[in-house]
C-alpha atoms as a PDB file:
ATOM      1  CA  UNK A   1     -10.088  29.299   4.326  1.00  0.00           C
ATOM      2  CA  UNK A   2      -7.775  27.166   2.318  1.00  0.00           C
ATOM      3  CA  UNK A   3      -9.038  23.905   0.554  1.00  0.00           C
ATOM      4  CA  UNK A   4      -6.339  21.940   2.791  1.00  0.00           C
ATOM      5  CA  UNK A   5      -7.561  23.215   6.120  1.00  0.00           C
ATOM      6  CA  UNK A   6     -10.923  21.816   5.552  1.00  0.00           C
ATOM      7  CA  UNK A   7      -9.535  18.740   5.021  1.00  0.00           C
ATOM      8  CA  UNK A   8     -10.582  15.958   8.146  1.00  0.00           C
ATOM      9  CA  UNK A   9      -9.542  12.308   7.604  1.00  0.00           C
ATOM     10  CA  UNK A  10     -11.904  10.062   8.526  1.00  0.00           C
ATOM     11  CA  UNK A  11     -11.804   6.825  10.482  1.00  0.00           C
ATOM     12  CA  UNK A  12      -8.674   4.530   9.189  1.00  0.00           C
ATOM     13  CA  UNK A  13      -8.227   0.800  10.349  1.00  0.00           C
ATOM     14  CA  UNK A  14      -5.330  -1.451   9.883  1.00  0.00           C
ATOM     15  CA  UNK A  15      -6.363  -5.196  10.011  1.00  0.00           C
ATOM     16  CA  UNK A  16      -4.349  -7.344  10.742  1.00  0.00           C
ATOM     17  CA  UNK A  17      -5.787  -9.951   8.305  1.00  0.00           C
ATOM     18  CA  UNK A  18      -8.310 -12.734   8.313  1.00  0.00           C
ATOM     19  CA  UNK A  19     -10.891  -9.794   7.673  1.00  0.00           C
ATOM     20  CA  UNK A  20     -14.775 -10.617   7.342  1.00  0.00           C
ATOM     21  CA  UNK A  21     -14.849 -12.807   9.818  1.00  0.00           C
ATOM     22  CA  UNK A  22     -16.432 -13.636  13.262  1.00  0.00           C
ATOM     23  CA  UNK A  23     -14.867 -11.346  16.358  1.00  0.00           C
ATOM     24  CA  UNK A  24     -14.001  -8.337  13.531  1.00  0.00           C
ATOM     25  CA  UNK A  25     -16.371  -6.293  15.827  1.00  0.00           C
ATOM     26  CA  UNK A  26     -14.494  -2.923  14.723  1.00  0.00           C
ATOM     27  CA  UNK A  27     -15.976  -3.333  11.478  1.00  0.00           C
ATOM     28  CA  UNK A  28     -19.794  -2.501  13.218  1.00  0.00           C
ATOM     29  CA  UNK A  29     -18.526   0.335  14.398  1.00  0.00           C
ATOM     30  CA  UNK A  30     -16.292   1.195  11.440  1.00  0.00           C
ATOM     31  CA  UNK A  31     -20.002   1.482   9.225  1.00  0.00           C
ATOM     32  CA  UNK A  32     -21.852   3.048  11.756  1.00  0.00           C
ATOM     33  CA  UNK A  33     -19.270   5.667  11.648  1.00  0.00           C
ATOM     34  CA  UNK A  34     -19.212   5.942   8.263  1.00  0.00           C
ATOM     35  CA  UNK A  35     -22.939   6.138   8.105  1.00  0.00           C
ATOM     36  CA  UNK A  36     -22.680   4.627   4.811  1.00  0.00           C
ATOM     37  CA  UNK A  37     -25.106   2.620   2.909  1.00  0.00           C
ATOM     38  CA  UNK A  38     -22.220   0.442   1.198  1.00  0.00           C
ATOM     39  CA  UNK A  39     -19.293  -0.419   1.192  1.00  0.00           C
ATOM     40  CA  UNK A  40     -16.415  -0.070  -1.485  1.00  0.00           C
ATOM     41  CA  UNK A  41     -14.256  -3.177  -1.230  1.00  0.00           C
ATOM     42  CA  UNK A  42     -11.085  -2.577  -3.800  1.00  0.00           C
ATOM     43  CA  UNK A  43      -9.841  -6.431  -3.971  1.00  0.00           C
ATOM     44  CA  UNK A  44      -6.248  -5.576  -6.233  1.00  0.00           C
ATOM     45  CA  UNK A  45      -4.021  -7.105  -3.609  1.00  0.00           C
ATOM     46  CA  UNK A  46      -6.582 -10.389  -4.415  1.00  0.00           C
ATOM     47  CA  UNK A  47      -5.694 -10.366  -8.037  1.00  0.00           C
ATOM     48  CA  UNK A  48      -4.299 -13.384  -8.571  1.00  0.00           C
ATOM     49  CA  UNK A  49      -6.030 -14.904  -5.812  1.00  0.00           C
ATOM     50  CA  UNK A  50      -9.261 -15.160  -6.629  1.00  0.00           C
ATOM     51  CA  UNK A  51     -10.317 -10.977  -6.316  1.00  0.00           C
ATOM     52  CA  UNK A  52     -14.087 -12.162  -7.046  1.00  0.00           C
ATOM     53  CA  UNK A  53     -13.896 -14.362  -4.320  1.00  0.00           C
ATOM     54  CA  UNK A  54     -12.580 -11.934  -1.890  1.00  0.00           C
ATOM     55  CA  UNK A  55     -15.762  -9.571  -2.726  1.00  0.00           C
ATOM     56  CA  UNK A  56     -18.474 -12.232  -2.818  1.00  0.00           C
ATOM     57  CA  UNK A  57     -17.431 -13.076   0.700  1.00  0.00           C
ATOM     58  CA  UNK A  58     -17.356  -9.051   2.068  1.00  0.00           C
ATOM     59  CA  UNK A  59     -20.563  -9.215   0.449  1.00  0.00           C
ATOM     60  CA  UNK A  60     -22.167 -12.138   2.565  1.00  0.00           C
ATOM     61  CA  UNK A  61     -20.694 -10.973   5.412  1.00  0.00           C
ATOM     62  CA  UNK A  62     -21.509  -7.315   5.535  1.00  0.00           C
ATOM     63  CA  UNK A  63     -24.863  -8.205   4.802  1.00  0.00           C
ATOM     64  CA  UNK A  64     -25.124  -9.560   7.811  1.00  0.00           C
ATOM     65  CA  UNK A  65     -23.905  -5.947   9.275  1.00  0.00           C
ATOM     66  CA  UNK A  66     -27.021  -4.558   7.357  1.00  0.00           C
ATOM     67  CA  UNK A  67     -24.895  -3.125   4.576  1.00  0.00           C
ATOM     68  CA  UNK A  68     -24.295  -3.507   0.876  1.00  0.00           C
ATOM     69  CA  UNK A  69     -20.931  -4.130  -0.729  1.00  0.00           C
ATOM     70  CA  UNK A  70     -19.439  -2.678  -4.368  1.00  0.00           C
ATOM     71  CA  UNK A  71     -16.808  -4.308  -5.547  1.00  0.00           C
ATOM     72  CA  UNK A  72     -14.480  -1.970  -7.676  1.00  0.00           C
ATOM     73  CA  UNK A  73     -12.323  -4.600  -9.872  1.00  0.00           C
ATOM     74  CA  UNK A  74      -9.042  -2.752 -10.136  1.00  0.00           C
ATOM     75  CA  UNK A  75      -6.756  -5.965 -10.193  1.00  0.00           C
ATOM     76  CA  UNK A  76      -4.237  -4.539 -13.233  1.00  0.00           C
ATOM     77  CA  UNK A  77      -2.466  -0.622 -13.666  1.00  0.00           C
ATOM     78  CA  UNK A  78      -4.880   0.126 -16.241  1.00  0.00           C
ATOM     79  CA  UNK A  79      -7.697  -0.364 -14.256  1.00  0.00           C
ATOM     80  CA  UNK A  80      -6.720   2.453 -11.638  1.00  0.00           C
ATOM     81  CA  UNK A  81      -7.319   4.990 -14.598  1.00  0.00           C
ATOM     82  CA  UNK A  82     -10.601   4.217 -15.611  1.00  0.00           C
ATOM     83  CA  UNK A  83     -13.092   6.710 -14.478  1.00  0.00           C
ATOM     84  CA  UNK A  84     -15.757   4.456 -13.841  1.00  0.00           C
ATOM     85  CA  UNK A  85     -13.810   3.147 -10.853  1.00  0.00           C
ATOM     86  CA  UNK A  86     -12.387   6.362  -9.579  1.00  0.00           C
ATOM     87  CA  UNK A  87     -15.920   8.136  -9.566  1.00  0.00           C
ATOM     88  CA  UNK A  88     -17.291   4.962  -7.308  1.00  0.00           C
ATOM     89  CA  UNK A  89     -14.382   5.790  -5.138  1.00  0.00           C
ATOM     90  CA  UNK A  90     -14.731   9.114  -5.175  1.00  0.00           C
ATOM     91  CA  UNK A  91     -18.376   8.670  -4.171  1.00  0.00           C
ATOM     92  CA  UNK A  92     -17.600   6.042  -1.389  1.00  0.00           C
ATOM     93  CA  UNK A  93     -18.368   6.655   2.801  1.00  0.00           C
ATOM     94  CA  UNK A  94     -16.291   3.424   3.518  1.00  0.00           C
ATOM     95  CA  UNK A  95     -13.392   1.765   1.316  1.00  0.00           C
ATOM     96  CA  UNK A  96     -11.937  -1.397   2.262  1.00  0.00           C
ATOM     97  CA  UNK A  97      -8.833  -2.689   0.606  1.00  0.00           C
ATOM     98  CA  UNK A  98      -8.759  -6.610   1.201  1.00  0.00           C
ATOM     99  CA  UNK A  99      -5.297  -8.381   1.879  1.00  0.00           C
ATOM    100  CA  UNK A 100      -3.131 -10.169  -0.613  1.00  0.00           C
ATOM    101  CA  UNK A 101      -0.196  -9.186  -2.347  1.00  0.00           C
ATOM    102  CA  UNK A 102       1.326  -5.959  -1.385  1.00  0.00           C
ATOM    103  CA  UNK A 103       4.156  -5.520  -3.919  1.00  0.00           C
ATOM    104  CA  UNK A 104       1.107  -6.485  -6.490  1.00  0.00           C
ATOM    105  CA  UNK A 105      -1.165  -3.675  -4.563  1.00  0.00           C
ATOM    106  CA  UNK A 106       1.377  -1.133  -4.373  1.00  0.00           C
ATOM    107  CA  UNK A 107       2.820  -1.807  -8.463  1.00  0.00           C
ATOM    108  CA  UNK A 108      -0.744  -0.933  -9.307  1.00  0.00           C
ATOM    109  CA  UNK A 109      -1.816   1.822  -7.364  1.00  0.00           C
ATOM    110  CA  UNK A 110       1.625   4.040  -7.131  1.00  0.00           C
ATOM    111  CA  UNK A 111       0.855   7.553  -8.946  1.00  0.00           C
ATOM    112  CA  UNK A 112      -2.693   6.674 -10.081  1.00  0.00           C
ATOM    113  CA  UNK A 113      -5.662   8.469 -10.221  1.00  0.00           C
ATOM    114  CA  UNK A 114      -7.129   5.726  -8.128  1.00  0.00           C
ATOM    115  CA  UNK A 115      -4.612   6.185  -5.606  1.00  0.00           C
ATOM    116  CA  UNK A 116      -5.349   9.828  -5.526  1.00  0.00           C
ATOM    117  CA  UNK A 117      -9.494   9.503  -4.893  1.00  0.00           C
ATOM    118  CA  UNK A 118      -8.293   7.123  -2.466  1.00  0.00           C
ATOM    119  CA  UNK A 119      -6.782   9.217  -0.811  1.00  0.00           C
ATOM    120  CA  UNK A 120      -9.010  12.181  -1.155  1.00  0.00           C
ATOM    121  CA  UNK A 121     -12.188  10.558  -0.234  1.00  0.00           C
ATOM    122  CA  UNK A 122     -10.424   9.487   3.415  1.00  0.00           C
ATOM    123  CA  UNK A 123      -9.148  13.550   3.728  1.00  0.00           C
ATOM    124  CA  UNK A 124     -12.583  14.330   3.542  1.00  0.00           C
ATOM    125  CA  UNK A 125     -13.952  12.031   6.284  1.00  0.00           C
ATOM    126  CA  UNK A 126     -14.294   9.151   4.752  1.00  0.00           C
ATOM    127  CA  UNK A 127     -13.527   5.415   6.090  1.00  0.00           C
ATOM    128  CA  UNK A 128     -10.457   3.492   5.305  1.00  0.00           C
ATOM    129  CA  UNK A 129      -9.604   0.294   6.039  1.00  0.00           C
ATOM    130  CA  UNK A 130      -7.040  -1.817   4.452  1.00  0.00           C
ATOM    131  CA  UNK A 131      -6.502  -5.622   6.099  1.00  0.00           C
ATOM    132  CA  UNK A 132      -2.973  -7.255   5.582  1.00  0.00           C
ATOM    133  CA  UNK A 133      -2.014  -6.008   2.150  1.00  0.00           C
ATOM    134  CA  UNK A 134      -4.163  -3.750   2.391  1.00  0.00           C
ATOM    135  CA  UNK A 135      -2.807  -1.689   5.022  1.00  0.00           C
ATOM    136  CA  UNK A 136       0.649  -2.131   4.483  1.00  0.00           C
ATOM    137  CA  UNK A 137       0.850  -0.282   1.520  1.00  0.00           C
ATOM    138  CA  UNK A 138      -0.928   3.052   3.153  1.00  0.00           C
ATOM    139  CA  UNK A 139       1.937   3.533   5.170  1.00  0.00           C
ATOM    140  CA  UNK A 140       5.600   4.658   4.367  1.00  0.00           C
ATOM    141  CA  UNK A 141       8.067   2.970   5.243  1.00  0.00           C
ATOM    142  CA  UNK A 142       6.063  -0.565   4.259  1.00  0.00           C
ATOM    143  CA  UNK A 143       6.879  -3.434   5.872  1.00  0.00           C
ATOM    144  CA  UNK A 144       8.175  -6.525   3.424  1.00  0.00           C
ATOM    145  CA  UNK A 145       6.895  -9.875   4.035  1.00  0.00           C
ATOM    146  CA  UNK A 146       9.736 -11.049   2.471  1.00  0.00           C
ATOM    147  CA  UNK A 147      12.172 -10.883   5.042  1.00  0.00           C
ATOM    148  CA  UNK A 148      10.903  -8.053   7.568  1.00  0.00           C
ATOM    149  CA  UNK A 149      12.730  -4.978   5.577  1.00  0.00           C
ATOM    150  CA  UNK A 150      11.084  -1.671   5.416  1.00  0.00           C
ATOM    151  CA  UNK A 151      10.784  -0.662   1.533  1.00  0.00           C
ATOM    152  CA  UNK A 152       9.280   2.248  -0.409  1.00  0.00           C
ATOM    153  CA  UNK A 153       5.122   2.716   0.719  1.00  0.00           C
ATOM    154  CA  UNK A 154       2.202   4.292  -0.745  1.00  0.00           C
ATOM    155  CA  UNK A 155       2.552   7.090   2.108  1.00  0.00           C
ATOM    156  CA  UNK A 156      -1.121   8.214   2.741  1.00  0.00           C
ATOM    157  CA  UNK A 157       0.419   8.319   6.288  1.00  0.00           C
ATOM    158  CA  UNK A 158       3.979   8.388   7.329  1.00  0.00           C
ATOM    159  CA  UNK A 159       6.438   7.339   9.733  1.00  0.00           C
ATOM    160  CA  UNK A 160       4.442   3.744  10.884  1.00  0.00           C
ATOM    161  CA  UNK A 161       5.233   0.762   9.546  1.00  0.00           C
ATOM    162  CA  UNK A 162       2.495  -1.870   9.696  1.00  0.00           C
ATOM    163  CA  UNK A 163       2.871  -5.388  10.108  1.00  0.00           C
ATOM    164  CA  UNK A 164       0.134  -7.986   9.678  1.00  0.00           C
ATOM    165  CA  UNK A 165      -0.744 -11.561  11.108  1.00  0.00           C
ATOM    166  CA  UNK A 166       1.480 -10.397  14.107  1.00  0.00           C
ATOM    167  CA  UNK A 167       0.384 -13.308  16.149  1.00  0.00           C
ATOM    168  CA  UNK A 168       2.192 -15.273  12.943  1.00  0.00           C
ATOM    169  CA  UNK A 169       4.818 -13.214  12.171  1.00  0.00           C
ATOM    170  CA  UNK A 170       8.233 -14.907  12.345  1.00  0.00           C
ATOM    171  CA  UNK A 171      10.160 -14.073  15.304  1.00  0.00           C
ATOM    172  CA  UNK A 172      13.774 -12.938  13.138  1.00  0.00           C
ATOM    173  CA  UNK A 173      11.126 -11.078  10.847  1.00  0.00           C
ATOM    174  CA  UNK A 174       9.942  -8.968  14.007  1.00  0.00           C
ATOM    175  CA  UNK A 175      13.376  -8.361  15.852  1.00  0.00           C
ATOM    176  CA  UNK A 176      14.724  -7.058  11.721  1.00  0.00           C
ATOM    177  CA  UNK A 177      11.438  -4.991  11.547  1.00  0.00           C
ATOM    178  CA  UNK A 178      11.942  -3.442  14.361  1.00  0.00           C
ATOM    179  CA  UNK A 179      15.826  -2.827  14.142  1.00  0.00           C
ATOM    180  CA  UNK A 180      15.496  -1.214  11.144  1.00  0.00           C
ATOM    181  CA  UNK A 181      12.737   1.241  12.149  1.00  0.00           C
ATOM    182  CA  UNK A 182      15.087   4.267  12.992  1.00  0.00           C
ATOM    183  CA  UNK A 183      14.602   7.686  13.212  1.00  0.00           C
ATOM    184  CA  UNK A 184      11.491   7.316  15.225  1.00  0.00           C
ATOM    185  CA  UNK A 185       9.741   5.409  12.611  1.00  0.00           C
ATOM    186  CA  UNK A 186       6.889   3.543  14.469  1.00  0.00           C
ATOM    187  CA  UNK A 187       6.386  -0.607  13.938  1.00  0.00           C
ATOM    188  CA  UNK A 188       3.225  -1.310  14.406  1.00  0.00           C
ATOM    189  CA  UNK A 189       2.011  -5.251  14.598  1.00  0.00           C
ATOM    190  CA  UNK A 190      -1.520  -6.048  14.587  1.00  0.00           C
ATOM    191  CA  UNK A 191      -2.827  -9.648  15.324  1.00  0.00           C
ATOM    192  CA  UNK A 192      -5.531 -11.295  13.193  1.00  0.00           C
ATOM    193  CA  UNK A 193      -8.541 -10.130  13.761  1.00  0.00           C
ATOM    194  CA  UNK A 194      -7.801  -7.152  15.041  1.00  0.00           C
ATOM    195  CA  UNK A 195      -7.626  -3.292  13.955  1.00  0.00           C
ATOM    196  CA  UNK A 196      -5.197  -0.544  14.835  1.00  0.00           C
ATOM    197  CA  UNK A 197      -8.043   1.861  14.407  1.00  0.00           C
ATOM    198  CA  UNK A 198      -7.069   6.241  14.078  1.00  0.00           C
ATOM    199  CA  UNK A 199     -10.456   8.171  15.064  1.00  0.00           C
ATOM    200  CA  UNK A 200     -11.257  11.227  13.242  1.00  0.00           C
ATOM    201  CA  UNK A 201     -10.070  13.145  15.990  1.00  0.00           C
ATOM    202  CA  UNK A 202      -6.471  11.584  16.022  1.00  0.00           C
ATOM    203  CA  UNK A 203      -6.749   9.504  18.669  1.00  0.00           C
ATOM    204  CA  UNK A 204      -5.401   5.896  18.203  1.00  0.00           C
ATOM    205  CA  UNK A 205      -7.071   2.687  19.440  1.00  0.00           C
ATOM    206  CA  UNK A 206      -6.939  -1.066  19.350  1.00  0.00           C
ATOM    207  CA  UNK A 207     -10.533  -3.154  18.555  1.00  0.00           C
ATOM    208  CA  UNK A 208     -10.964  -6.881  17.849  1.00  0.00           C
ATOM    209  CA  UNK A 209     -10.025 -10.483  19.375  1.00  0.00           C
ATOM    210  CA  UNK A 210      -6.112 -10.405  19.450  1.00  0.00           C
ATOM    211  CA  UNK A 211      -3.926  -7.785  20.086  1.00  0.00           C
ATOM    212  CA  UNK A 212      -1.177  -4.872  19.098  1.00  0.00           C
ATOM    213  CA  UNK A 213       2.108  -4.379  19.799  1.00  0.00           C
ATOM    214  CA  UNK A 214       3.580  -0.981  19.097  1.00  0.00           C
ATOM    215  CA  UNK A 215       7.521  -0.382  18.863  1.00  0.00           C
ATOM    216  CA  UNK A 216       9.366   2.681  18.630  1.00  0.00           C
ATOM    217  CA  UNK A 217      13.364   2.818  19.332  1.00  0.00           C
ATOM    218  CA  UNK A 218      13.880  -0.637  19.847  1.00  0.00           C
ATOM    219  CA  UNK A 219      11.105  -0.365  22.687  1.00  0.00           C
ATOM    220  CA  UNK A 220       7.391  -0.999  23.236  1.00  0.00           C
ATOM    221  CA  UNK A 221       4.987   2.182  23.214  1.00  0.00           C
ATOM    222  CA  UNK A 222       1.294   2.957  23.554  1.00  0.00           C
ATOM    223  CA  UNK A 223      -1.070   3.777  21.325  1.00  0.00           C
ATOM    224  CA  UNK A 224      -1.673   6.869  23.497  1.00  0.00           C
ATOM    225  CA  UNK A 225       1.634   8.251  21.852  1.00  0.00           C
ATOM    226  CA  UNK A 226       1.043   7.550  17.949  1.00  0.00           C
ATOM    227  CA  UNK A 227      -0.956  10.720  17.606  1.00  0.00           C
ATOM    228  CA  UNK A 228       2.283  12.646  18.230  1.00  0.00           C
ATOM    229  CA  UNK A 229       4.289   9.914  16.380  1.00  0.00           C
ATOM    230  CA  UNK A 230       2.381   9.534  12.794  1.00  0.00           C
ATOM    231  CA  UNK A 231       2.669  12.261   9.741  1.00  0.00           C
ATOM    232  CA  UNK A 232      -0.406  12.754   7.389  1.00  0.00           C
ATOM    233  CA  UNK A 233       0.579  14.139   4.780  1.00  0.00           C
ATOM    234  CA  UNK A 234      -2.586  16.689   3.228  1.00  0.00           C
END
């Protein structure tokens, strides 16, 4: 049996921001899951915004979830080679990547070994979640926050573009997301709050106190139909 067909993706969750905070019940079930002891919470996207910040509060609030947080300080390029970092990856049952910048998130990560145990630690069943920035760089096309283009994405999962603080999310922004999403490319916008959650067994669900809209064509969609939408590539 090939090392690829072994290969299971675990549990991935895109937030749609405001993460670690009351009515994130996905994240409960997210850990339990996992079955992990701790959680790896990468805060690059955070780097100019206070990254220690970002992991102080996971910390307080997964405590309350009965679980321990590591925060793994990549917040420059450099820092996603150091093998310190990519063995607590590597190791990891649960990675979060907190929101922030995602042109900053996505400059550091592209082609990195981080990237790479990253990736390889969610083919092999472990969780991923990534909230605003965090998310939209997993995906390929990315959304922009710019202006609601679709750009260049980290590609850990294909044809879905994800779109954060939908409930936010300026209405010319949406209508150019979603024009721009051809050739069956998926737009998905996820409220605050919330997760677009993909179960190990491919199956796509919504968790969480606001709600997901799901666009393919020009037209709205289910989640029922992502599984036969969305590329992984192994």
């Amino acid at each position: 049996m090939s090392q690829r067909s072994k290969l299971s993706p675990g549990p991935l969750a895109f937030v749609g921001g405001a993460e670690w905070n009351e009515g994130c019940s996905f994240d409960g079930q997210l850990i339990e899951s996992s079955k992990a002891e701790k959680i790896v919470v990468i805060p690059t996207a955070a780097a100019y915004e206070f990254p220690r910040r970002s992991v102080d509060w996971a910390t307080r609030y997964f405590k309350s979830l009965d679980v321990a947080v590591e925060g793994v300080m990549i917040l420059a390029r450099p820092d996603a080679f150091k093998d310190e970092f990519i063995d607590k990856i590597k190791g990891a049952k649960f990675i979060y990547l907190s929101g922030g910048s995602p042109m900053h998130l996505r400059s550091v990560l592209k082609a990195t070994p981080a990237l790479a145990a990253i990736k390889e630690a969610w083919l092999k069943g472990a969780v991923l979640a990534g909230s605003s920035a965090g998310g939209m760089v997993l995906t390929d096309p990315m959304s922009d926050p710019r202006g609601g283009a679709l750009t260049l994405g980290l590609g850990l999962i294909k044809k879905i573009a994800f779109v954060p603080h939908f409930d936010t999310w300026d209405k010319s922004k949406e209508q150019r997301t979603v024009s721009l999403a051809s050739g069956g490319i998926v737009v998905a916008g996820v409220d605050e709050r919330t997760a677009l959650i993909r179960e190990r067994d491919g199956t796509w669900r919504t968790e969480g106190v606001g709600g997901v809209k799901l666009f393919a064509s020009g037209s709205e969609i289910s989640a029922s139909e992502l599984e036969a939408r969305i590329e992984i590539p192994l």
